[in-house]
N, C-alpha and C. Protein backbone atom coordinates (compact mmCIF):
# COMPACT_ATOMS: atom_id res chain seq x y z
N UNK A 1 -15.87 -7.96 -54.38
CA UNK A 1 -14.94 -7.88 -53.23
C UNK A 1 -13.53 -7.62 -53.73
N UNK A 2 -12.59 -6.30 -53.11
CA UNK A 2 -11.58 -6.32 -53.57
C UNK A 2 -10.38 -7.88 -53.52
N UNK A 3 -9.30 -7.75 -54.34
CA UNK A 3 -9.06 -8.93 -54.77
C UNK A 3 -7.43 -8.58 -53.58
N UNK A 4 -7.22 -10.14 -52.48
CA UNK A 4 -6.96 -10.24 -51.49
C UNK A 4 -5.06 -10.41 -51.92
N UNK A 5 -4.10 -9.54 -51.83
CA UNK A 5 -2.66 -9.55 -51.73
C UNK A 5 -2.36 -8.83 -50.16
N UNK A 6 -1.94 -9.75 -49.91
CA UNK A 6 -1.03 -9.39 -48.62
C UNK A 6 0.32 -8.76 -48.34
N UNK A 7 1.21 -8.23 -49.81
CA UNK A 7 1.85 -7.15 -49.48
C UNK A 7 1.46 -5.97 -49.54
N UNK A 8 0.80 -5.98 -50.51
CA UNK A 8 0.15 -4.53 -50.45
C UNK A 8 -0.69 -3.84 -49.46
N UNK A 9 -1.52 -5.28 -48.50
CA UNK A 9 -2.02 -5.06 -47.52
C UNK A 9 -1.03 -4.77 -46.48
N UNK A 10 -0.56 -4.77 -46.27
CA UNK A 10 0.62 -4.73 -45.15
C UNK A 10 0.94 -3.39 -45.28
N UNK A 11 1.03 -3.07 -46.64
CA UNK A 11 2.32 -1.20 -46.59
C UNK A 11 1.29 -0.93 -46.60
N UNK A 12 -0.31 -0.89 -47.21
CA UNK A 12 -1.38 0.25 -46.17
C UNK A 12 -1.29 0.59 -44.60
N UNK A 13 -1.26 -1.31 -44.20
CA UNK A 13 -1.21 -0.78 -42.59
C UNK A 13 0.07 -0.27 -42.10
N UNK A 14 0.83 0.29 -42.76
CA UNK A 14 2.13 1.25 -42.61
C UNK A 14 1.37 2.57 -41.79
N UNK A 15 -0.14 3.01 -42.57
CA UNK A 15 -0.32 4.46 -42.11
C UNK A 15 -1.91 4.27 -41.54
N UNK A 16 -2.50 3.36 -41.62
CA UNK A 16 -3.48 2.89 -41.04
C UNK A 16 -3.69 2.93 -39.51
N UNK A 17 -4.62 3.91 -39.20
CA UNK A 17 -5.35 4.30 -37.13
C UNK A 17 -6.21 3.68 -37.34
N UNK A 18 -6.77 4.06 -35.45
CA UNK A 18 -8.23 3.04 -35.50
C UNK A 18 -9.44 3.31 -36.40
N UNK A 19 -9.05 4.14 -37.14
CA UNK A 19 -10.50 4.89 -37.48
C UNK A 19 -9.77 5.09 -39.05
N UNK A 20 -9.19 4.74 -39.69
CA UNK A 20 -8.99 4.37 -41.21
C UNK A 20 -8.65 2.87 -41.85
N UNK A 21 -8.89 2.27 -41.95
CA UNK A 21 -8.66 1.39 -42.86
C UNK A 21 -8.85 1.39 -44.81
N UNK A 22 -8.14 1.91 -45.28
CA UNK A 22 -7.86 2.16 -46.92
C UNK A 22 -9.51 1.06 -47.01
N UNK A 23 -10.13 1.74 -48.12
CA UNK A 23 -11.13 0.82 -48.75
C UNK A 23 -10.68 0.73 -50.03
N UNK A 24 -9.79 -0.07 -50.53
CA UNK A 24 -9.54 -0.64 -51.39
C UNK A 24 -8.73 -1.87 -50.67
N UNK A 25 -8.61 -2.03 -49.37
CA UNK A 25 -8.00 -3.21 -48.53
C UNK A 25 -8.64 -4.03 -47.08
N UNK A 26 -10.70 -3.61 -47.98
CA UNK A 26 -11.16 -4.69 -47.11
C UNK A 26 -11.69 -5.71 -47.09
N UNK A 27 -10.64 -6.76 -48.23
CA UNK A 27 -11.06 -7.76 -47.91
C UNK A 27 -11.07 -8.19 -46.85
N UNK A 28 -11.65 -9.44 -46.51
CA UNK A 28 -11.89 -9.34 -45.36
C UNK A 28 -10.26 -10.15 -44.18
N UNK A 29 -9.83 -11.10 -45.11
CA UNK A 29 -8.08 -11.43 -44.54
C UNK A 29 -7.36 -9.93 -44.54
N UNK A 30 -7.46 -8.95 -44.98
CA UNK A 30 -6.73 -7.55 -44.97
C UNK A 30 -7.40 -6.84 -43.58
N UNK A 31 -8.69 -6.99 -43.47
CA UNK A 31 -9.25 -6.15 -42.47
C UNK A 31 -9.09 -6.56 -41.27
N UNK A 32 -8.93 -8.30 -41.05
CA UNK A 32 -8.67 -8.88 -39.93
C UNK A 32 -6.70 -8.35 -39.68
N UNK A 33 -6.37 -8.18 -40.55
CA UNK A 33 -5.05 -7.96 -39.94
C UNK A 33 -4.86 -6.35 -39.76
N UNK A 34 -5.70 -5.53 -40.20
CA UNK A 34 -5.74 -3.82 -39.68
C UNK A 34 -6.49 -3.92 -38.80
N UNK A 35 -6.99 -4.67 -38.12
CA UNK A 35 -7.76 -4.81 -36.61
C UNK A 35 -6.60 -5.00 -35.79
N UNK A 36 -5.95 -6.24 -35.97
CA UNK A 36 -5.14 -6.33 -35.21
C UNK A 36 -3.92 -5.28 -35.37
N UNK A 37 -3.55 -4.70 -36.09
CA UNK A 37 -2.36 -3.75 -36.56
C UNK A 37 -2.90 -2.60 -35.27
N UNK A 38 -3.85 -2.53 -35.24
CA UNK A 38 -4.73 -1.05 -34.12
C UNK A 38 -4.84 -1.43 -32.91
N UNK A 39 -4.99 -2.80 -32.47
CA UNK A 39 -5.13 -3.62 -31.38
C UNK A 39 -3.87 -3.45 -30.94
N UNK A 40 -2.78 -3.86 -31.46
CA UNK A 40 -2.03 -3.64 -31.05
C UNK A 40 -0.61 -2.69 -30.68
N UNK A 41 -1.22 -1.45 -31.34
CA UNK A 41 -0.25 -0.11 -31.73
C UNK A 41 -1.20 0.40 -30.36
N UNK A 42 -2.34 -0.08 -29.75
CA UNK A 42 -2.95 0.71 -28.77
C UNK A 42 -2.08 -0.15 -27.24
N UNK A 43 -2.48 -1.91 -27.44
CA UNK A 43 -1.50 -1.79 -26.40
C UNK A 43 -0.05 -1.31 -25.99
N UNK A 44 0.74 -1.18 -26.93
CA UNK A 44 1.93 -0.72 -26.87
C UNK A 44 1.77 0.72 -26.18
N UNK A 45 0.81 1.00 -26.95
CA UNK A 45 1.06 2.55 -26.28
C UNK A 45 1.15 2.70 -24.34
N UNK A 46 -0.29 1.74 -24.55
CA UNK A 46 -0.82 1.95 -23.05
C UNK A 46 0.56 1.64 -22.43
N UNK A 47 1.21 0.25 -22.55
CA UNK A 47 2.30 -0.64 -22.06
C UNK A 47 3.48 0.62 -21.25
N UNK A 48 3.92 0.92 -22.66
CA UNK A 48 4.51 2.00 -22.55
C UNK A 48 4.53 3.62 -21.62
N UNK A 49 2.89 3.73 -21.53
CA UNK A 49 2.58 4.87 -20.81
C UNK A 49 3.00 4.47 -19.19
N UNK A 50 2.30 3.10 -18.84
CA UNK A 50 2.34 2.52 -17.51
C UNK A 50 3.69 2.44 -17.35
N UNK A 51 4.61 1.86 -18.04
CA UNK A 51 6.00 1.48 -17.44
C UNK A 51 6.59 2.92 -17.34
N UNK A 52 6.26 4.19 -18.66
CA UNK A 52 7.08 5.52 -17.84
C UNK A 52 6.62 5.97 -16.35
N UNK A 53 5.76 5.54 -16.46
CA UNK A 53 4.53 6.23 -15.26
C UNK A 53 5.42 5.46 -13.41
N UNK A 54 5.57 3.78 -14.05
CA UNK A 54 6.21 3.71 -12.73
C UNK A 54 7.64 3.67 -12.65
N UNK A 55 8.55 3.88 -13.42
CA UNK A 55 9.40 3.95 -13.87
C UNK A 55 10.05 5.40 -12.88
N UNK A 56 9.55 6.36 -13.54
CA UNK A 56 9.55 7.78 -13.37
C UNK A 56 9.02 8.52 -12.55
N UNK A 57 7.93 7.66 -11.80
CA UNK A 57 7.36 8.06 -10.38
C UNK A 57 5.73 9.35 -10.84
N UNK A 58 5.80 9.31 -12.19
CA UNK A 58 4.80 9.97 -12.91
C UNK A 58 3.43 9.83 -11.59
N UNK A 59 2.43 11.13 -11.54
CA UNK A 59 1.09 10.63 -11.29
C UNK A 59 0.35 9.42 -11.52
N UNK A 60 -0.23 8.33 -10.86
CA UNK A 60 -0.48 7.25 -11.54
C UNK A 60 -1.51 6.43 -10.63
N UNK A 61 -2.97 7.04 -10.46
CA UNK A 61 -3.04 7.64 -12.05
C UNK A 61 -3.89 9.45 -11.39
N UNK A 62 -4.38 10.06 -12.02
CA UNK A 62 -4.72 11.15 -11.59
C UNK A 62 -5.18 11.51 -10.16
N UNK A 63 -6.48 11.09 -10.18
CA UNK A 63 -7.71 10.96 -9.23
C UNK A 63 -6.76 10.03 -8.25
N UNK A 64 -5.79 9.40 -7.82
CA UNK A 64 -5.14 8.89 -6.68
C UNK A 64 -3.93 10.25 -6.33
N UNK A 65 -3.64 10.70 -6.89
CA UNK A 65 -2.77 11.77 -6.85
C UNK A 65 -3.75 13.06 -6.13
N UNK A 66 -4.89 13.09 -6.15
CA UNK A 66 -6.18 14.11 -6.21
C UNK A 66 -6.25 13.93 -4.99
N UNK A 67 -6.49 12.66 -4.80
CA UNK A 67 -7.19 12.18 -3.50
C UNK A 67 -6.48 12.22 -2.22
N UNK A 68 -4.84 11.89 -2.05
CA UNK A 68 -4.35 11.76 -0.96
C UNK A 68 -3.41 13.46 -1.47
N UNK A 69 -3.68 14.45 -2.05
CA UNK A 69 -3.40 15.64 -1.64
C UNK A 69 -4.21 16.47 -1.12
N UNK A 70 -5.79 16.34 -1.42
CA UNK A 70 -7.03 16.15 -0.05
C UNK A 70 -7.19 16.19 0.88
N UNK A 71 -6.07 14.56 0.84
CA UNK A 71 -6.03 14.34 2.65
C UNK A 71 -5.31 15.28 3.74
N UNK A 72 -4.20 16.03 2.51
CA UNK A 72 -3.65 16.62 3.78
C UNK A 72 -4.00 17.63 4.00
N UNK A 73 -4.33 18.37 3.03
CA UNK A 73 -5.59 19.77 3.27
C UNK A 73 -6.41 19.33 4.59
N UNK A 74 -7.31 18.29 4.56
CA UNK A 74 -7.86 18.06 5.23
C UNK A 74 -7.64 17.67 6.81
N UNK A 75 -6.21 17.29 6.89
CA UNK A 75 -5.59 17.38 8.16
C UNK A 75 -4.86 18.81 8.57
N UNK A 76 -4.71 19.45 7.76
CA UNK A 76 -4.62 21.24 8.28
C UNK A 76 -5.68 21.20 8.74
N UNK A 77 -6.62 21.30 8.09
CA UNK A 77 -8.07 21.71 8.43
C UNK A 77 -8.27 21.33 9.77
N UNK A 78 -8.42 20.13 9.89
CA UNK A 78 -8.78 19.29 11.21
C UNK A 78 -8.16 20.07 12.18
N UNK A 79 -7.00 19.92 12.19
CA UNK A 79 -5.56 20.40 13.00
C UNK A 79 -6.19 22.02 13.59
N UNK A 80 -6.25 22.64 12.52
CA UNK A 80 -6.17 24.14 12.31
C UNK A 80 -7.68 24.04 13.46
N UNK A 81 -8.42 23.29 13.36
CA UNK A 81 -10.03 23.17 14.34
C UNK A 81 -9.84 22.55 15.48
N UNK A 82 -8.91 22.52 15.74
CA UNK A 82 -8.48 21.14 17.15
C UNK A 82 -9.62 20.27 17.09
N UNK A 83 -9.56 19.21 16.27
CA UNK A 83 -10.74 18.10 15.89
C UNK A 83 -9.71 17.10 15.78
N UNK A 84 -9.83 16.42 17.25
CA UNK A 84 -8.59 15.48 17.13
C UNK A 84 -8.75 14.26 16.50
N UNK A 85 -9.96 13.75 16.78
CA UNK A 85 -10.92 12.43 16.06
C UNK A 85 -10.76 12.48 15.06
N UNK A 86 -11.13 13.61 14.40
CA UNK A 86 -11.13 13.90 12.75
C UNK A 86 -9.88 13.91 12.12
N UNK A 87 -8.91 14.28 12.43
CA UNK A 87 -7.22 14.14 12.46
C UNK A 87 -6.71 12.91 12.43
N UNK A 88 -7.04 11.87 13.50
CA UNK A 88 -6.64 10.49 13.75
C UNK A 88 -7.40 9.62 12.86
N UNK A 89 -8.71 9.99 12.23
CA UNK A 89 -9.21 9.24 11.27
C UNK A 89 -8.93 9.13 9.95
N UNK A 90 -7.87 10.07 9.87
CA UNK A 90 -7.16 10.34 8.42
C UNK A 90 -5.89 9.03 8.68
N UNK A 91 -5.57 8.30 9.76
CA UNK A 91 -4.53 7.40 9.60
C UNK A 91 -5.16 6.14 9.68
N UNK A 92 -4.47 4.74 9.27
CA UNK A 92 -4.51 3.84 9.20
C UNK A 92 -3.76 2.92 10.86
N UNK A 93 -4.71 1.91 11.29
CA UNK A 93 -4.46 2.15 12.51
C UNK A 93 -3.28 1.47 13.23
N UNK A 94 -2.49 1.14 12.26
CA UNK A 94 -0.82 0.83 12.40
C UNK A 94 0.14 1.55 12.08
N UNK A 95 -0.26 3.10 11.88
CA UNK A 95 -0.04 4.18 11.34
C UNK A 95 1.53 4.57 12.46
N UNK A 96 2.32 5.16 11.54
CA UNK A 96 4.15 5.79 12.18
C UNK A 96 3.82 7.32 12.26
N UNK A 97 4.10 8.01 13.23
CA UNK A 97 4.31 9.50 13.23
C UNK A 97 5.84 9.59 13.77
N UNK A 98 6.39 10.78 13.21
CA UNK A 98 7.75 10.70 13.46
C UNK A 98 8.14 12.26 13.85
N UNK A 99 8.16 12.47 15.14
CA UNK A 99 8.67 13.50 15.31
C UNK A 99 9.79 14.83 15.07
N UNK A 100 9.79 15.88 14.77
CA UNK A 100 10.86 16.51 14.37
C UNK A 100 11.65 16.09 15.01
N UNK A 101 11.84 16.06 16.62
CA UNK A 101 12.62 15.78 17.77
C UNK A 101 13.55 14.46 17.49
N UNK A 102 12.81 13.58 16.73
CA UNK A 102 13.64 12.10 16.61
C UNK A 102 12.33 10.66 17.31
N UNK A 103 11.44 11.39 17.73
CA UNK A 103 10.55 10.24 18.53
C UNK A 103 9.76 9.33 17.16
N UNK A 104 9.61 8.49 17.20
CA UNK A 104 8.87 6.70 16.84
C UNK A 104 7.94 7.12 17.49
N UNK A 105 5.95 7.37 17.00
CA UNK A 105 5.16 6.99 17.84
C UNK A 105 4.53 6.18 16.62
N UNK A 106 3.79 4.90 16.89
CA UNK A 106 3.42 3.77 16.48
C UNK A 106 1.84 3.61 16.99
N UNK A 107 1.06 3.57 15.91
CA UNK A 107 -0.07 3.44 16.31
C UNK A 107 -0.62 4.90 16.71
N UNK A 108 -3.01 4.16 16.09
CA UNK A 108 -3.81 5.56 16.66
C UNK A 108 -3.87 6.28 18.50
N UNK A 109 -3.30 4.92 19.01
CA UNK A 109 -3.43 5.01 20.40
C UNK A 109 -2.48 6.04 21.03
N UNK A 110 -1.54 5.93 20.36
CA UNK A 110 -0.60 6.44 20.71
C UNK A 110 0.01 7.90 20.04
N UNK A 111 -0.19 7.71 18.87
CA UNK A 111 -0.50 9.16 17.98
C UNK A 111 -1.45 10.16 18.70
N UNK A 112 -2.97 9.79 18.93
CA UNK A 112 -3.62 10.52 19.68
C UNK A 112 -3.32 10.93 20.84
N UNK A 113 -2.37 10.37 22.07
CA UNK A 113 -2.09 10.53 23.08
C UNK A 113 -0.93 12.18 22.88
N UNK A 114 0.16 11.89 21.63
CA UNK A 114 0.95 12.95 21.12
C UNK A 114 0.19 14.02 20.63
N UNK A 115 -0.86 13.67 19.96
CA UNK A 115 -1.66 14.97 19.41
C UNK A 115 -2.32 15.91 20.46
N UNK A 116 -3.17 15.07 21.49
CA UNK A 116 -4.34 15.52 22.45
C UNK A 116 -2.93 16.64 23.25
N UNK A 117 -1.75 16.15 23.74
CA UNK A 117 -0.66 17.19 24.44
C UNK A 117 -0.58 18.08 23.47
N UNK A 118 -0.55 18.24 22.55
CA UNK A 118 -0.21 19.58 21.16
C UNK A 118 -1.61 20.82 21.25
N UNK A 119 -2.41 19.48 21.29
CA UNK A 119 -3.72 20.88 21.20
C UNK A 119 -4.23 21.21 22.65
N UNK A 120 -3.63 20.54 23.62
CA UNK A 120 -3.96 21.40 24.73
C UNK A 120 -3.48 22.05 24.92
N UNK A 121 -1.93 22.50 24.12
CA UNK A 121 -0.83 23.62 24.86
C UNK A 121 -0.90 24.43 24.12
N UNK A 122 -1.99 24.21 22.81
CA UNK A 122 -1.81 25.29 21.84
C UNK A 122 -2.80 25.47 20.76
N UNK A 123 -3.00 26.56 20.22
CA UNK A 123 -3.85 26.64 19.69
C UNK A 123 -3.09 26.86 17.77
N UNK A 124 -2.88 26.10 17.09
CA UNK A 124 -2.05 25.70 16.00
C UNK A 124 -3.27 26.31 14.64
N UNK A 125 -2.15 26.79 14.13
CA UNK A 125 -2.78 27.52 12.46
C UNK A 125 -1.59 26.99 11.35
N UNK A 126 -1.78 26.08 10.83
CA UNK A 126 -0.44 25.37 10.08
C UNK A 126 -1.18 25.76 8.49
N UNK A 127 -0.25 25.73 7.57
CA UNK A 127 -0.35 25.85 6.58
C UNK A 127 0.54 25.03 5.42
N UNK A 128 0.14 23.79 4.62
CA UNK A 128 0.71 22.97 3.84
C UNK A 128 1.64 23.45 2.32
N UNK A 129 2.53 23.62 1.95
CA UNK A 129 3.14 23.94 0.44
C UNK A 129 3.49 22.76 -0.02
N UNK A 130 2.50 22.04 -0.78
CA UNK A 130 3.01 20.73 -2.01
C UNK A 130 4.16 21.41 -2.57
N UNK A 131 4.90 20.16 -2.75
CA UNK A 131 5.81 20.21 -3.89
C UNK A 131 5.87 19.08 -4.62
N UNK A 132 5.59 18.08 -4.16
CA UNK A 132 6.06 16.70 -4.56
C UNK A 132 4.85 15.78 -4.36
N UNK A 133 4.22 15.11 -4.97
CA UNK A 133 3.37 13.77 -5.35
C UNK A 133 3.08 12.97 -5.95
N UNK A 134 2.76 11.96 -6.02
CA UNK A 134 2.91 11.04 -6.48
C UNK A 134 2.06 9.29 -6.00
N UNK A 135 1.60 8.89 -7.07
CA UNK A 135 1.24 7.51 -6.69
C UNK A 135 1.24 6.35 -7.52
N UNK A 136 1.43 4.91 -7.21
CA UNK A 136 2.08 4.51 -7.74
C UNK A 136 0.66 2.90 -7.20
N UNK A 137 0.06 2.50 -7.25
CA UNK A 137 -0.19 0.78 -7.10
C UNK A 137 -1.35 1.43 -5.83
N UNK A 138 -1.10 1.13 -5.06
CA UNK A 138 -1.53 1.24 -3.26
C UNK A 138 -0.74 1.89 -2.21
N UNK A 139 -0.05 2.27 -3.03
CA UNK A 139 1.05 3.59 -2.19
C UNK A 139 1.33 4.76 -2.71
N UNK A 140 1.30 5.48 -2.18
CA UNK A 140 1.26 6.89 -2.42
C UNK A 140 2.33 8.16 -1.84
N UNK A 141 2.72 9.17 -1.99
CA UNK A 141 2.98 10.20 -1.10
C UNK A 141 2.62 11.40 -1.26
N UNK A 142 3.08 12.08 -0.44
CA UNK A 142 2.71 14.24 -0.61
C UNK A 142 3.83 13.98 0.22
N UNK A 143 4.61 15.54 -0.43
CA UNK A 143 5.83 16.23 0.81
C UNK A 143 6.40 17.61 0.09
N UNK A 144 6.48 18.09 1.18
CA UNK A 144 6.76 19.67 0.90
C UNK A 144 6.78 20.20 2.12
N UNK A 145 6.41 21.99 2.29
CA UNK A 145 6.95 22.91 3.18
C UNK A 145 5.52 23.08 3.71
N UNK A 146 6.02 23.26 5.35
CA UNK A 146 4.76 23.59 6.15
C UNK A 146 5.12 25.11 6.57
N UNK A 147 4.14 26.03 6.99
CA UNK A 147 4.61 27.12 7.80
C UNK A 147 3.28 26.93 9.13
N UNK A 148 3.64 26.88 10.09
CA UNK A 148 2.95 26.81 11.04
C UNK A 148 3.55 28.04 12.48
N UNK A 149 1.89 28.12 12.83
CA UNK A 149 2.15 29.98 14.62
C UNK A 149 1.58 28.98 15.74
N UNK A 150 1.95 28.90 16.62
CA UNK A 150 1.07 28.11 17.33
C UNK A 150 0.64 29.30 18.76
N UNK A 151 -0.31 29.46 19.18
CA UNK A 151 -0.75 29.68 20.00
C UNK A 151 -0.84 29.56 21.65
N UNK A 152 0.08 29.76 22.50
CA UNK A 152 -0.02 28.64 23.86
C UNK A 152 -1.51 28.96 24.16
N UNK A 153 -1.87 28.14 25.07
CA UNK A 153 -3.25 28.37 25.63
C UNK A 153 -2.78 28.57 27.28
N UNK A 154 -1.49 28.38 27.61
CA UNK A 154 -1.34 28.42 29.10
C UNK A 154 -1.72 27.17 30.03
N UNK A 155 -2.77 26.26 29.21
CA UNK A 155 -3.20 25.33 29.95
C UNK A 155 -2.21 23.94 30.35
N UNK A 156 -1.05 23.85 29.53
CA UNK A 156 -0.10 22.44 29.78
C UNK A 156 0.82 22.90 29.35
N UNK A 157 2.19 22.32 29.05
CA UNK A 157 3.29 22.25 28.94
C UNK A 157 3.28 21.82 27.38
N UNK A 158 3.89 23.16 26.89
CA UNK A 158 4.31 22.51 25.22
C UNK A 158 4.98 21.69 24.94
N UNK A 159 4.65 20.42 24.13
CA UNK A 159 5.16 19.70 23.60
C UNK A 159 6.48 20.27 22.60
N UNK A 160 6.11 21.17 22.07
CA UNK A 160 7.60 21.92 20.98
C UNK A 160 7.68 22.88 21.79
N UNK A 161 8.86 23.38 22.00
CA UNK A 161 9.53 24.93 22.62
C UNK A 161 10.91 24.93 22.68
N UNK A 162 11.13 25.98 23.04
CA UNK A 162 12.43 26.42 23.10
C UNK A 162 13.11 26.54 24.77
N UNK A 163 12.02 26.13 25.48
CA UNK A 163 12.74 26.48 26.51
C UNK A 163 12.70 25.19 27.57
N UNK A 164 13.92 25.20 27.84
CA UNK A 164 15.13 23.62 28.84
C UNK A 164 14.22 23.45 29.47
N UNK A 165 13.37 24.03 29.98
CA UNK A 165 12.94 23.64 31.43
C UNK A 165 11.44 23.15 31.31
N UNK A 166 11.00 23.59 30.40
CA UNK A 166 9.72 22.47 29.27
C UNK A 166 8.69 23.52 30.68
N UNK A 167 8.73 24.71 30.78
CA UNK A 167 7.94 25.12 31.46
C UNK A 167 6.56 25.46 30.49
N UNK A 168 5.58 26.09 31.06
CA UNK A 168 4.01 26.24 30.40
C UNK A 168 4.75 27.59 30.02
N UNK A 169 4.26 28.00 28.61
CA UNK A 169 4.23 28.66 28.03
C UNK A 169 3.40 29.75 28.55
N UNK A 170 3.26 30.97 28.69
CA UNK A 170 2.34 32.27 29.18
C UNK A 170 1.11 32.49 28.13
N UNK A 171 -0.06 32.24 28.50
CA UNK A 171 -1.05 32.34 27.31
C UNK A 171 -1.11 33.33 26.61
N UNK A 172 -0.91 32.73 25.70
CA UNK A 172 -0.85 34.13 24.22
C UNK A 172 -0.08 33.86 23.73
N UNK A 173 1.06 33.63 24.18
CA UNK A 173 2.35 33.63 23.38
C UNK A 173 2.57 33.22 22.28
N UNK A 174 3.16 33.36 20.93
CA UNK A 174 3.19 32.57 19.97
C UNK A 174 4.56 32.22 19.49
N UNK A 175 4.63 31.47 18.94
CA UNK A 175 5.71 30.73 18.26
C UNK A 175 5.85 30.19 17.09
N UNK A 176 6.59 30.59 15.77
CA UNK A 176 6.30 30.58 14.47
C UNK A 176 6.95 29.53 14.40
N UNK A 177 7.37 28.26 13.40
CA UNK A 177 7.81 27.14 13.00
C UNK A 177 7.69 26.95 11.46
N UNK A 178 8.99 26.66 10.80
CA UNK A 178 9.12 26.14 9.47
C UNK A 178 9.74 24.98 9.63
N UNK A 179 9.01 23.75 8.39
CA UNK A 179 10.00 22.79 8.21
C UNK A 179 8.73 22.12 6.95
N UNK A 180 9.54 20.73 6.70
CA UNK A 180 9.19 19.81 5.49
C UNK A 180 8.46 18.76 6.05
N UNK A 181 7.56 18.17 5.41
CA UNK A 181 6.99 16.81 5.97
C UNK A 181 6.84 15.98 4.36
N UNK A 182 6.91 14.82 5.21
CA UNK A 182 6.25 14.09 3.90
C UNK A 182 5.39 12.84 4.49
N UNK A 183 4.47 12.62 3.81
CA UNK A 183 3.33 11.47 3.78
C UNK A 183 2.59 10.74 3.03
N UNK A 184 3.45 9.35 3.73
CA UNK A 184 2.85 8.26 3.10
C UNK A 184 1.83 7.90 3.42
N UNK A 185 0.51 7.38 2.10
CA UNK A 185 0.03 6.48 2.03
C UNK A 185 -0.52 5.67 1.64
N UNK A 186 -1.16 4.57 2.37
CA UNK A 186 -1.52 2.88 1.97
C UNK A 186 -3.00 2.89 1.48
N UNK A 187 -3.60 2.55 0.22
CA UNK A 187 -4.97 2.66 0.11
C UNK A 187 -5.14 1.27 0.96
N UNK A 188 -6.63 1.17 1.34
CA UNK A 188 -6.70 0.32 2.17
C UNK A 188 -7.81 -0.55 1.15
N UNK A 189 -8.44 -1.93 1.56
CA UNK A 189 -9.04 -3.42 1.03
C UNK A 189 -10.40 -2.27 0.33
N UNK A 190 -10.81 -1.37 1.19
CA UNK A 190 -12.35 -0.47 1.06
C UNK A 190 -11.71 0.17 0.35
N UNK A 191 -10.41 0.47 -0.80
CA UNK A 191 -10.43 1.66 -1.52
C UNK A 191 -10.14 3.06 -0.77
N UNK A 192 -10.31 3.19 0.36
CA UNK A 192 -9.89 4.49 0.96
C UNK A 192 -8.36 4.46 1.23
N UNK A 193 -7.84 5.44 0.89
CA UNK A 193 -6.32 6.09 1.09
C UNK A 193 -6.30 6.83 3.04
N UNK A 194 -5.43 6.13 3.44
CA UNK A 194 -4.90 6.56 4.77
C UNK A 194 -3.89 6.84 5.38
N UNK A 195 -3.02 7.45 5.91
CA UNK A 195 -1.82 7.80 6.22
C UNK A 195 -0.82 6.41 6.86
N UNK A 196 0.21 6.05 6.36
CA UNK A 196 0.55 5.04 6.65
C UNK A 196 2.15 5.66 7.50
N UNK A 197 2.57 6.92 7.15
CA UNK A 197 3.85 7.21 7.43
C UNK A 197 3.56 8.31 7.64
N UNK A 198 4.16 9.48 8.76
CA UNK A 198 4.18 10.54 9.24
C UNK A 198 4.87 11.20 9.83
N UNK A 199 6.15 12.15 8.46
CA UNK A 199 7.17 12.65 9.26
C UNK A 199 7.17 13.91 9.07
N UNK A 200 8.10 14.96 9.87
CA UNK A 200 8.60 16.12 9.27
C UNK A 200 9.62 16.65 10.05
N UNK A 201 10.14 17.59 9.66
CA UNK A 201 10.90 18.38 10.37
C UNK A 201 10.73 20.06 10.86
N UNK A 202 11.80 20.38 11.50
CA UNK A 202 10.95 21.81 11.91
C UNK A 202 11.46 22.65 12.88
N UNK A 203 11.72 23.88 12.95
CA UNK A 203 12.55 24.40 13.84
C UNK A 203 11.78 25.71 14.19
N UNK A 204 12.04 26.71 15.08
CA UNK A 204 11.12 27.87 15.44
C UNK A 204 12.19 28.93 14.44
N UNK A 205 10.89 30.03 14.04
CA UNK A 205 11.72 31.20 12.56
C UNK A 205 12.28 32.03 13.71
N UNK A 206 13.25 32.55 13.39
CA UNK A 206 13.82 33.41 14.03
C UNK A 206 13.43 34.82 13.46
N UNK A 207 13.19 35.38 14.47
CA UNK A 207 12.47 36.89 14.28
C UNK A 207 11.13 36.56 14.33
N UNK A 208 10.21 35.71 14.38
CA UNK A 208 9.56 35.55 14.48
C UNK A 208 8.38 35.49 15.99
N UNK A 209 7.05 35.78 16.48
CA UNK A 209 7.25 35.35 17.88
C UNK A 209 6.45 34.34 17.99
């Protein structure tokens, strides 16, 4: 058995990974302390990775970053299908929507009541541009640029327009809209991610019809 000095053991583990330990330094008091020398050059690392990660607003960790940029694909989608159920099931049911206009609606009850007026007056083709994501514990966000045409159907009174008198739109008509949204959200006790916050902004393109 090599013969056991502990300075010399020490300036090996100067250059010593998990996967070398010098064999001329395993005795076995030398090897117990290049275990720990690796044990703990790994937590540091991790330590370190986590605190830039929330620190810096880093992805955190991938597959949560994956998952609630998904979601909002998946609410174009919905949206883009007038599938209002399928839309409202993407929120959590204490869920904020926040109107370009300035309106607070609170809750699925009431979100759905705002949505069901949108897709009766129109037939909506929206389109999402990430820029920004991020997650962090049980909270999350996405936010970036929407471009959305909406369609009247003639059947109700648009909820968005341009015109004072909030008259029905003439079926066909369309109306182009840019603006930003961003969305939060809360993973929930089951592990599923749900919309906890719901804003944007948004104005009609000019030149556009």
């Amino acid at each position: 058995m090599p013969s056991w000095d502990r300075h010399s053991c020490l300036s090996a583990l100067q250059t010593t990974t998990a996967n070398s330990i010098p064999p001329n330094h395993q005795h076995p008091q030398c090897y117990t302390l290049a275990r720990r020398s690796v044990m703990n050059q790994r937590l540091r690392r991790s330590t370190i990775t986590l605190l830039v990660c929330l620190a810096g607003g880093l992805p955190l960790p991938l597959s949560s970053q994956t998952s609630v940029t998904s979601i909002t694909q998946s609410w174009a989608s919905h949206w883009n299908d007038k599938q209002l159920e399928a839309t409202l099931a993407l929120y959590a049911p204490d869920a904020v929507f926040l109107t370009a206009e300035g309106d607070r609606v609170t809750g699925q009850s009431a979100i759905r009541a705002l949505f069901k007026k949108g897709l009766d007056s129109a037939d909506p083709a929206i389109t999402f541009h990430r820029m920004n994501s991020s997650a962090s514990g049980d909270l999350a966000y996405d936010s970036g640029e929407y471009d959305e045409t909406l369609t009247f159907t003639g059947n109700a009174p648009a909820i968005v327009t341009t015109d004072a008198r909030n008259a029905t739109p003439v079926k066909g008509t369309k109306m182009a809209f840019h603006g930003n949204y961003l969305i939060v959200f809360h993973r929930q006790p089951d592990g599923r991610w749900l919309i906890a916050q719901h804003m944007w902004t948004g104005a009609p393109v000019a030149g556009k019809p």
